[in-house]
C-alpha atoms as a PDB file:
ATOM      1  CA  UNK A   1     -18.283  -1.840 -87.908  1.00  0.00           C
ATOM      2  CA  UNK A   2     -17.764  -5.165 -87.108  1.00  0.00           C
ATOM      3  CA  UNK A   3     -14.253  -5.634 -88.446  1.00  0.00           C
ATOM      4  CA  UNK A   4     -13.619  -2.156 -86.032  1.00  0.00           C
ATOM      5  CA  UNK A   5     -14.404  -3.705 -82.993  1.00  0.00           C
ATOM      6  CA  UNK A   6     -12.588  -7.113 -83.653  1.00  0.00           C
ATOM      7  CA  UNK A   7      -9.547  -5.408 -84.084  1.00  0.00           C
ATOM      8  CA  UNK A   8     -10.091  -3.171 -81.294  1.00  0.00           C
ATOM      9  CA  UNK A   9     -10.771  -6.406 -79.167  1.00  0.00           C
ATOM     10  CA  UNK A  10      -7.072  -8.137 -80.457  1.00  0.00           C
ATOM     11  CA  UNK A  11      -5.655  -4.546 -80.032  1.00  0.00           C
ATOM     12  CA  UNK A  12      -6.846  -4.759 -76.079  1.00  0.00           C
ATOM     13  CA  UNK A  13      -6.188  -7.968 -75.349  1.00  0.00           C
ATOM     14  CA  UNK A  14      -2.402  -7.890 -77.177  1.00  0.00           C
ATOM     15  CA  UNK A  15      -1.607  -5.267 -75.061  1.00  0.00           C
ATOM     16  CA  UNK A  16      -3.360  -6.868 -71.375  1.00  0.00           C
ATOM     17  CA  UNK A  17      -1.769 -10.067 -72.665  1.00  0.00           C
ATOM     18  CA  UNK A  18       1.879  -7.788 -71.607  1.00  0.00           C
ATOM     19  CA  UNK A  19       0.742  -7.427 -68.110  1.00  0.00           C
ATOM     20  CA  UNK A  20      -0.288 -11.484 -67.955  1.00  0.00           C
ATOM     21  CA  UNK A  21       2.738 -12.482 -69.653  1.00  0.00           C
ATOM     22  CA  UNK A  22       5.424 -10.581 -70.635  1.00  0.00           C
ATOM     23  CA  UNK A  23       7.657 -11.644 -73.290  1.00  0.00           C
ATOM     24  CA  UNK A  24      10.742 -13.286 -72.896  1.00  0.00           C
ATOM     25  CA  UNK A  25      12.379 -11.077 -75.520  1.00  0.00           C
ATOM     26  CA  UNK A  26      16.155 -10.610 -75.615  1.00  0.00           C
ATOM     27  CA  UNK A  27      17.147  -6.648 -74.860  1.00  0.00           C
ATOM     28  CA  UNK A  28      17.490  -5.480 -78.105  1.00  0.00           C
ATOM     29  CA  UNK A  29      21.195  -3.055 -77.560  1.00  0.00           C
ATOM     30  CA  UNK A  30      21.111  -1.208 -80.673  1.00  0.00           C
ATOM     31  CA  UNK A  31      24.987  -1.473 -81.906  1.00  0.00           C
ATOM     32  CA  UNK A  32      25.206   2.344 -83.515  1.00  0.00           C
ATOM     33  CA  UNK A  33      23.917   3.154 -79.748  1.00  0.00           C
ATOM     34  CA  UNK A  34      26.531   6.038 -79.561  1.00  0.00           C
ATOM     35  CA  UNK A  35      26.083   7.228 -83.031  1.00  0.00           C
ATOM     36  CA  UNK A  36      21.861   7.341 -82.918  1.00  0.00           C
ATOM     37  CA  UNK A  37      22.243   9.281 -79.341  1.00  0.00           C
ATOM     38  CA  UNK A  38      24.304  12.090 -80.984  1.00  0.00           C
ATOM     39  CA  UNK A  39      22.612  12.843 -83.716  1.00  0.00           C
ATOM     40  CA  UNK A  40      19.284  12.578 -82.126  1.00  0.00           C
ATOM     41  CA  UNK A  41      19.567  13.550 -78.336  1.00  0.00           C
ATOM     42  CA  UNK A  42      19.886  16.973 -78.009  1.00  0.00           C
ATOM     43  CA  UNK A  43      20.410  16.226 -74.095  1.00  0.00           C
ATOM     44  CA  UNK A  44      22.882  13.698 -74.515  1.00  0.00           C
ATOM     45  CA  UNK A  45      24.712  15.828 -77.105  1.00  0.00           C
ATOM     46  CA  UNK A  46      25.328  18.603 -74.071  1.00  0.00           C
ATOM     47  CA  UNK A  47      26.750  15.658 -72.032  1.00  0.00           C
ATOM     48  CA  UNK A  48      30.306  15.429 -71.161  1.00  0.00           C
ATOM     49  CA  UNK A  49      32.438  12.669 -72.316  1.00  0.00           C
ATOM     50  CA  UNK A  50      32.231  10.583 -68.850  1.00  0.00           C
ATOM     51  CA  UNK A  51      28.593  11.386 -68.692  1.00  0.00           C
ATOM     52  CA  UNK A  52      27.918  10.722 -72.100  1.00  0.00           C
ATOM     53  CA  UNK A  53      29.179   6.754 -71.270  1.00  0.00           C
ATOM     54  CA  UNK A  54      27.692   6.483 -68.200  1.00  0.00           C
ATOM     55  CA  UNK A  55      23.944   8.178 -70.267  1.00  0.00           C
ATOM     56  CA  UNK A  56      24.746   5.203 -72.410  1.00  0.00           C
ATOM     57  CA  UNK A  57      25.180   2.403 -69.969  1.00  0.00           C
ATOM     58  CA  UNK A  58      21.884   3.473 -68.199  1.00  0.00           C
ATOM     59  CA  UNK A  59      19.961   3.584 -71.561  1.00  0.00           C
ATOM     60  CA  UNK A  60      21.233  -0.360 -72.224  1.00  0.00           C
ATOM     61  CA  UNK A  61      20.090  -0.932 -68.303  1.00  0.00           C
ATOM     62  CA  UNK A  62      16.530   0.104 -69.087  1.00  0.00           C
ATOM     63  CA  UNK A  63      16.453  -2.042 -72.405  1.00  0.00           C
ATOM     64  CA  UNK A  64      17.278  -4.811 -70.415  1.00  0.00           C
ATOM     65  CA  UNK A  65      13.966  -4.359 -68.177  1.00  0.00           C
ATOM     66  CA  UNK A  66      11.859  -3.021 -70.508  1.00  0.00           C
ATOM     67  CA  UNK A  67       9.923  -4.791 -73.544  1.00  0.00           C
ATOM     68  CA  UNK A  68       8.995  -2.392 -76.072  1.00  0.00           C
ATOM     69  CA  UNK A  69       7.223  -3.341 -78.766  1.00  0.00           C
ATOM     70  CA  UNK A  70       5.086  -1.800 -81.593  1.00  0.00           C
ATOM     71  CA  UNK A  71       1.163  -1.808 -82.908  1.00  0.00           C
ATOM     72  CA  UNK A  72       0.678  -1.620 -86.686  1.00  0.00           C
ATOM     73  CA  UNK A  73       4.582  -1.022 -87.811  1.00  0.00           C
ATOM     74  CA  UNK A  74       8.048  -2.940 -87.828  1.00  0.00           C
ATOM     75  CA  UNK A  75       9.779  -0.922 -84.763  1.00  0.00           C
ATOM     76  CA  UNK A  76      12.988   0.091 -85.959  1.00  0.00           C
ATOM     77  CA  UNK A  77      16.152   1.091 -83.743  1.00  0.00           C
ATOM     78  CA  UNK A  78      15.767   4.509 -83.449  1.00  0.00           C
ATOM     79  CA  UNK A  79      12.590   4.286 -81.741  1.00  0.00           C
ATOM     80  CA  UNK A  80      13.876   1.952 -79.094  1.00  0.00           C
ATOM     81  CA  UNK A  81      16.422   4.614 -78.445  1.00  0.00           C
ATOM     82  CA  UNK A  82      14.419   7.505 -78.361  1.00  0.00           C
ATOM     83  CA  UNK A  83      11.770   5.539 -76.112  1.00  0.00           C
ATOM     84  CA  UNK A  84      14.837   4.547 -73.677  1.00  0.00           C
ATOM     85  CA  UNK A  85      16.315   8.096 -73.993  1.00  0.00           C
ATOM     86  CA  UNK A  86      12.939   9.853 -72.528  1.00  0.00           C
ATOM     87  CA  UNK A  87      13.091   7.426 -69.679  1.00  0.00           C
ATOM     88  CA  UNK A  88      17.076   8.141 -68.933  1.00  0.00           C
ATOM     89  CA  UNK A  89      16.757  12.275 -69.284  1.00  0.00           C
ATOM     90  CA  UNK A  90      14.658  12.829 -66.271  1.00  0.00           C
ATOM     91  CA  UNK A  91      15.991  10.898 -63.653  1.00  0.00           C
ATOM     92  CA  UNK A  92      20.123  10.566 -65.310  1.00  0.00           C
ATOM     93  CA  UNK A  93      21.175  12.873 -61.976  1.00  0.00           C
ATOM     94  CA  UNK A  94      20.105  10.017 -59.837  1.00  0.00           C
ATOM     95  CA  UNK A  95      22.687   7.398 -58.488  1.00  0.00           C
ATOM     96  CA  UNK A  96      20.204   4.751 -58.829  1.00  0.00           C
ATOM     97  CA  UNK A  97      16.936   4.458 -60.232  1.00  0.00           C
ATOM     98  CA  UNK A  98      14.412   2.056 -61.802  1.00  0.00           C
ATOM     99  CA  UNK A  99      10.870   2.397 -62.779  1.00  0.00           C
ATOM    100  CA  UNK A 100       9.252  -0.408 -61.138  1.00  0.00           C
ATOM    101  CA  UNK A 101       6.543   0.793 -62.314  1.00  0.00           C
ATOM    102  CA  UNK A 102       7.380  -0.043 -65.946  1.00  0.00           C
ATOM    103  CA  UNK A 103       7.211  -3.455 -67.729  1.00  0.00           C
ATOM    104  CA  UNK A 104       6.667  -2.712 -71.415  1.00  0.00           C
ATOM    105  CA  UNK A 105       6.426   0.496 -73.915  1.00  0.00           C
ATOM    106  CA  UNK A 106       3.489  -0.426 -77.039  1.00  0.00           C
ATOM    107  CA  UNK A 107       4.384   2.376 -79.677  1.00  0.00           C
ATOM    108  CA  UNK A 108       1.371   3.033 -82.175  1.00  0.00           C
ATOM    109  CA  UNK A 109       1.879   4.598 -85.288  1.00  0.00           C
ATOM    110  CA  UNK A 110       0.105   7.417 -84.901  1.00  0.00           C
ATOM    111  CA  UNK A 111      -2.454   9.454 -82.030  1.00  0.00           C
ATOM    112  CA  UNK A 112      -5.161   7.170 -80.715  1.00  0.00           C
ATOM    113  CA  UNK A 113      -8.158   7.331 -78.946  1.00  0.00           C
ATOM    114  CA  UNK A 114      -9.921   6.386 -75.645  1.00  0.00           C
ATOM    115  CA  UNK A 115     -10.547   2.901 -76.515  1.00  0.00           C
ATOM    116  CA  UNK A 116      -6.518   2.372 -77.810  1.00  0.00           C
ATOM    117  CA  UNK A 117      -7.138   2.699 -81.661  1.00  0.00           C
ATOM    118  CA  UNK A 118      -5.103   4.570 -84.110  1.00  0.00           C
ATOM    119  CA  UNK A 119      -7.494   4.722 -86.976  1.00  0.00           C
ATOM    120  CA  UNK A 120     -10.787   6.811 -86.934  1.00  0.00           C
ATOM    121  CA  UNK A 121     -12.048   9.294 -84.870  1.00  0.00           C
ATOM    122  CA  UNK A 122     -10.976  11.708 -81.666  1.00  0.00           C
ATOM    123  CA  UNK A 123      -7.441  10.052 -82.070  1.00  0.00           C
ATOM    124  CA  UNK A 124      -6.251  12.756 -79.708  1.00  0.00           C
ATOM    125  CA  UNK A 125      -3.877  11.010 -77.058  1.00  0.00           C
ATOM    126  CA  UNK A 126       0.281  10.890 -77.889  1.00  0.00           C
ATOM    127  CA  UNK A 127       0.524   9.021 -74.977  1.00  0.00           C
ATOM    128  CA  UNK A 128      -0.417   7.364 -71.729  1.00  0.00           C
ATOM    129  CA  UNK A 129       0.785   5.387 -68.517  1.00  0.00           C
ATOM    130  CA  UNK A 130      -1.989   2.676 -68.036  1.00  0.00           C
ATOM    131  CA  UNK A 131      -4.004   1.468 -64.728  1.00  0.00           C
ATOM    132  CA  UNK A 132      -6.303  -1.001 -64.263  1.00  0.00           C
ATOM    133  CA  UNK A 133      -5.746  -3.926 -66.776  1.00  0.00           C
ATOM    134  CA  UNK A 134      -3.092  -1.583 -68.256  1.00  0.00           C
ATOM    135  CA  UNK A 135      -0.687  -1.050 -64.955  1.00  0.00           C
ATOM    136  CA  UNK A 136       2.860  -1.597 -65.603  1.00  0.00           C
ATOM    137  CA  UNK A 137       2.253  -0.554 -69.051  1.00  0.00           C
ATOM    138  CA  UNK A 138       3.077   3.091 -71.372  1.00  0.00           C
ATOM    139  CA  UNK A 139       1.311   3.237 -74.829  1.00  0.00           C
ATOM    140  CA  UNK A 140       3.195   6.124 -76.533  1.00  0.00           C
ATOM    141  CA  UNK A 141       2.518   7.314 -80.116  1.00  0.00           C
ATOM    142  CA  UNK A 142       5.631   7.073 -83.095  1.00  0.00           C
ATOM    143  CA  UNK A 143       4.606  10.557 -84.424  1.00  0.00           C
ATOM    144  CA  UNK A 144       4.437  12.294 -81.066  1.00  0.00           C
ATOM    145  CA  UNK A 145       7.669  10.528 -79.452  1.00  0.00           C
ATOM    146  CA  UNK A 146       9.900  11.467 -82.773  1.00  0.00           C
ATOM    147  CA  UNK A 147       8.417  14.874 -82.892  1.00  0.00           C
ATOM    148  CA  UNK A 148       9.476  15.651 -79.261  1.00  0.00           C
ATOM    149  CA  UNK A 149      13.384  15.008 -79.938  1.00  0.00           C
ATOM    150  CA  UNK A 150      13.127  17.007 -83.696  1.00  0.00           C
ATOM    151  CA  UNK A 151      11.724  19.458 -82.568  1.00  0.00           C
ATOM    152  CA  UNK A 152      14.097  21.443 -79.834  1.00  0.00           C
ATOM    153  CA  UNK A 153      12.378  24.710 -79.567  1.00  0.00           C
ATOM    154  CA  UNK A 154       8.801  23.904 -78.664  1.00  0.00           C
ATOM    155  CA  UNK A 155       8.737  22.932 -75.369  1.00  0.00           C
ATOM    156  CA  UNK A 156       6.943  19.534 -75.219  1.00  0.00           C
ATOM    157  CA  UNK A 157       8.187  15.608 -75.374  1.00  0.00           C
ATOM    158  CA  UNK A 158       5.454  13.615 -75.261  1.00  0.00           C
ATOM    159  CA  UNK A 159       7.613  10.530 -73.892  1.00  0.00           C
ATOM    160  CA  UNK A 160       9.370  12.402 -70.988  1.00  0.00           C
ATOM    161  CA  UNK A 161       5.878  13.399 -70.204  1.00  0.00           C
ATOM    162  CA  UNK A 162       4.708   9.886 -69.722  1.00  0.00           C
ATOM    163  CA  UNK A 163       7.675   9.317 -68.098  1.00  0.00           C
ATOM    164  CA  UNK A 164       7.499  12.403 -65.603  1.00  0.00           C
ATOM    165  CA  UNK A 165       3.933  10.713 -64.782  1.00  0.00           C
ATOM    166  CA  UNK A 166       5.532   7.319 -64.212  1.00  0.00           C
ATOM    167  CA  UNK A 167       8.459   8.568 -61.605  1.00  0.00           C
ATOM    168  CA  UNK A 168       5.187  11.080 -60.110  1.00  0.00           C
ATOM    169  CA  UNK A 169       3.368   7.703 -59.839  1.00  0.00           C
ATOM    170  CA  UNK A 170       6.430   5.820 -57.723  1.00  0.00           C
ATOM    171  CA  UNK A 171       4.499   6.869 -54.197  1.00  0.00           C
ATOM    172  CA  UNK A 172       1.367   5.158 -55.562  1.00  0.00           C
ATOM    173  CA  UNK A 173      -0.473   8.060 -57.178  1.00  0.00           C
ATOM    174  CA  UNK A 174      -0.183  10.682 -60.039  1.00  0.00           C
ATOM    175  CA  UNK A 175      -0.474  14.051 -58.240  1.00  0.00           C
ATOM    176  CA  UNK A 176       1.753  16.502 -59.383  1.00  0.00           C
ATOM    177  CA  UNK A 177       3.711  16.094 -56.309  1.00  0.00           C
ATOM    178  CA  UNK A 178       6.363  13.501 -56.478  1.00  0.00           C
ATOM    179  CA  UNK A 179       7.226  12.103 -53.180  1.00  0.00           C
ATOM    180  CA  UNK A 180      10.525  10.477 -54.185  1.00  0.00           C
ATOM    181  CA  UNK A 181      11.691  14.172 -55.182  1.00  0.00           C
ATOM    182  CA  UNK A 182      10.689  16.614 -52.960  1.00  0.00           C
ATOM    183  CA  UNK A 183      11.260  15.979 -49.066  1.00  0.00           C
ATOM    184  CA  UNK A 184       7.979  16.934 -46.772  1.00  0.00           C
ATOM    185  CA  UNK A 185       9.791  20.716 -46.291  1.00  0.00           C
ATOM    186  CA  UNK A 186       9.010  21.416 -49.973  1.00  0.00           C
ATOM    187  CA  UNK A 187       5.606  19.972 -50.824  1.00  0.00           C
ATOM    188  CA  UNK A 188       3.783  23.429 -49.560  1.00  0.00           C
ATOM    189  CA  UNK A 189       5.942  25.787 -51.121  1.00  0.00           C
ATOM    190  CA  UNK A 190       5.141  23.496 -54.565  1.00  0.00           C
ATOM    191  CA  UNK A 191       1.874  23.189 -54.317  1.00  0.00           C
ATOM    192  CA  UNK A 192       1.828  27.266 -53.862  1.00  0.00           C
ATOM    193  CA  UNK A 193       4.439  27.223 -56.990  1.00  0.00           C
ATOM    194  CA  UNK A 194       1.744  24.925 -59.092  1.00  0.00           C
ATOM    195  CA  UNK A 195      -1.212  27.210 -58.757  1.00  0.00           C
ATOM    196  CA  UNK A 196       0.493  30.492 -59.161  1.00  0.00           C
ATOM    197  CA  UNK A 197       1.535  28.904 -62.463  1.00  0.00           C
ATOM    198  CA  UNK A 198      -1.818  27.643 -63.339  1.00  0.00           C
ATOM    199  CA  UNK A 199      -3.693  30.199 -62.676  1.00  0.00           C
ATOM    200  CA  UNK A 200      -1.271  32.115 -65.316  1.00  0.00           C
ATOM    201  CA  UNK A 201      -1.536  29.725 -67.676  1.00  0.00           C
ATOM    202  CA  UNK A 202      -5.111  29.569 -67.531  1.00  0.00           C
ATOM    203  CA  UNK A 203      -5.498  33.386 -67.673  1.00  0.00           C
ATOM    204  CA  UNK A 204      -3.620  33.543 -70.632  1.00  0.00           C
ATOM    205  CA  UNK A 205      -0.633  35.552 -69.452  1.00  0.00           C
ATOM    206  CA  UNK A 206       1.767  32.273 -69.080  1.00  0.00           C
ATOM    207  CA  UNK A 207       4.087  30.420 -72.178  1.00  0.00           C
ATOM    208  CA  UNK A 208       4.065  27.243 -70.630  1.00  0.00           C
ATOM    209  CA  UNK A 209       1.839  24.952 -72.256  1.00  0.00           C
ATOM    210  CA  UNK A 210      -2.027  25.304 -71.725  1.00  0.00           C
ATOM    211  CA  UNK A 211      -2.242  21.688 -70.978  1.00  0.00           C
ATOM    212  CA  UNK A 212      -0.200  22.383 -67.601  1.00  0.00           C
ATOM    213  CA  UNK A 213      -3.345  24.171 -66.352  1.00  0.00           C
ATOM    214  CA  UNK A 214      -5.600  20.929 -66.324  1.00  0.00           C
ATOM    215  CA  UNK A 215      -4.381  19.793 -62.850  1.00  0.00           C
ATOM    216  CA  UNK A 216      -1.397  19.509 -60.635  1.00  0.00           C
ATOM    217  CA  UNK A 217      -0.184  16.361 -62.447  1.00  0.00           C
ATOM    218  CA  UNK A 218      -0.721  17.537 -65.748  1.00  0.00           C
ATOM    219  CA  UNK A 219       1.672  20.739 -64.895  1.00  0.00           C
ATOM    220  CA  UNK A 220       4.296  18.930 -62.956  1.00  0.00           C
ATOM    221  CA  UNK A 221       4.600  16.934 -66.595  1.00  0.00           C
ATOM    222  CA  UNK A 222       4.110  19.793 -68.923  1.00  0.00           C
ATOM    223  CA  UNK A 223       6.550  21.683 -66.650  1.00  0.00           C
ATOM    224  CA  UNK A 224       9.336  19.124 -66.284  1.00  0.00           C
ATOM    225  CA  UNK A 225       9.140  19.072 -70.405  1.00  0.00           C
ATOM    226  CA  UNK A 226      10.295  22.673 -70.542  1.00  0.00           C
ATOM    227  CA  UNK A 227      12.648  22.304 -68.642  1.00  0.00           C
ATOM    228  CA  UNK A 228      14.259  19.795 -70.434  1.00  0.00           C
ATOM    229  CA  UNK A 229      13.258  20.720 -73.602  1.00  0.00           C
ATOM    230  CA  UNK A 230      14.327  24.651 -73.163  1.00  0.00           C
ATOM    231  CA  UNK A 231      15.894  25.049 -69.867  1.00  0.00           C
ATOM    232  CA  UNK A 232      17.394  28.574 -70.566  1.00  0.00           C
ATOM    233  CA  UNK A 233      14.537  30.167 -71.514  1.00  0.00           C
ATOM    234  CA  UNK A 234      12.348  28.244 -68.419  1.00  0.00           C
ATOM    235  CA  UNK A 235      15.178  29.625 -66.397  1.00  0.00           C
ATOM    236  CA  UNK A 236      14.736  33.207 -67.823  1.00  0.00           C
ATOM    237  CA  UNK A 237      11.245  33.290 -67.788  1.00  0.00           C
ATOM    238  CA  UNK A 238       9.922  31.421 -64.555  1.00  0.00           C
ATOM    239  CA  UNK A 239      13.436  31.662 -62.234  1.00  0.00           C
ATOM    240  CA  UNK A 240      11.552  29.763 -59.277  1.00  0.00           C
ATOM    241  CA  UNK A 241       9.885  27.115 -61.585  1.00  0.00           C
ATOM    242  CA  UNK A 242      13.434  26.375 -62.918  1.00  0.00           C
ATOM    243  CA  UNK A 243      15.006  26.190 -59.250  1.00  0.00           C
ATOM    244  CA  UNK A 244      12.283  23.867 -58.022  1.00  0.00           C
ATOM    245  CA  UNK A 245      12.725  21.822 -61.276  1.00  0.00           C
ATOM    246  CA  UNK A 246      16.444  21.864 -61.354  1.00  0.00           C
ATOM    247  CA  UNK A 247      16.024  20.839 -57.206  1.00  0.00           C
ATOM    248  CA  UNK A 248      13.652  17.677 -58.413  1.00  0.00           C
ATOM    249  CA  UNK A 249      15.735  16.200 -61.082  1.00  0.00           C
ATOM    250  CA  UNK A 250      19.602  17.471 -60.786  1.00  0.00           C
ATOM    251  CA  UNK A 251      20.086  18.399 -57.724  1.00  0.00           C
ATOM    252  CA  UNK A 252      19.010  15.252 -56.044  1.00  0.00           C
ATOM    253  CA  UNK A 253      20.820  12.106 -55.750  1.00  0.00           C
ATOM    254  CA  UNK A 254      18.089   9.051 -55.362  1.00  0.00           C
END
């Protein structure tokens, strides 16, 4: 018991320590950056040639603000890509963007629990944007953010999630509805959207993912995963979910 709560008191105060003091790390730019995108990206793969570059040069961008770093494992390229990939694929169709939010990505091996550990009991969370002593910070689990981009049919990606969250968070506060993508004319017609869609979800009769139905944040997340994840079928099954996605994150220039 003892040797639990030690580490879980190096495991906290490593990761506050990021907020104090973050490191002054060169950007790791992987040098296979092209070659790890393609055969792991399913959204980049889709890109056009032009696009494809200018995917690439945003991906180095974020490395450059970013410090990721790992918890219990040597980090290894490909996760630095996929971590800067699920920050690039929502907001690519925007002339400019940063997360200002955002100062450093701690990957854990595996799930983890309330209090940030990875071994034990209830490890249940893939991921989370942190507040508090956490602001500024995204704790993302290895399992959970490789699993989103090799697996292309399911729907989910635990890092855009976070991510979703983060660029929902820009206006000061995770809501569901994200200020810095839908203009004032919109917001009422969403928030109608949202609970026609949770109230399917949470009757069953809906193949979005149950977790949308928690709250308003939760689906604009879940939501904004199927879309990227399986934007045919979203636009098959739930036409007016895909325009008002498809409005929020292509249609927009921000």
């Amino acid at each position: 018991m003892m040797i639990a709560i030690i580490v879980t008191i190096i495991l906290v105060m490593g990761i506050y320590s990021y907020q104090k003091d973050k490191p002054n790390k060169k950007a790791i730019i992987p040098v296979d950056l092209e070659e790890i995108l393609e055969s792991n990206v399913l959204f980049y793969q889709k890109l056009e040639k032009k696009e494809k570059e200018l995917f690439r040069v945003k991906v180095k961008t974020f490395l450059k603000e970013v410090y990721i770093d790992a918890v219990g494992f040597e980090l290894e390229t490909l996760d630095i890509v996929l971590v800067a990939a699920s920050a690039i694929i929502p907001v690519f169709y925007f002339d400019t963007w940063q997360y200002r939010n955002l100062s450093s990505v701690i990957i854990y091996p595996d799930n983890f629990n309330s209090d940030l550990m990875y071994r034990g009991d209830n490890r249940v969370v893939a991921g989370m944007i942190g507040s508090g002593r956490y602001e500024n910070q995204m704790i993302l689990s290895r399992k959970a953010l490789h699993h989103g981009f090799k697996n292309n049919t399911d729907k989910s990606n635990t890092a855009i999630h976070e991510f979703v969250h983060l660029i929902d968070k820009s206006d000061g506060i995770v809501d569901g509805v994200p200020s810095a993508l839908l203009t004032n004319a919109y917001v009422i017609p969403w928030l109608k959207l949202i609970h026609q869609e949770m109230e399917s979800i949470n009757n069953d009769t809906s193949d979005i993912r149950g977790y949308g139905g928690t709250n308003q944040q939760e689906f604009f997340a879940v939501a904004a995963e199927y879309f990227f994840e399986r934007p045919d079928l979203l636009k098959r099954k739930h036409p007016e979910l895909f325009k008002m996605m498809e409005m929020c994150f292509c249609n927009t220039k921000k």
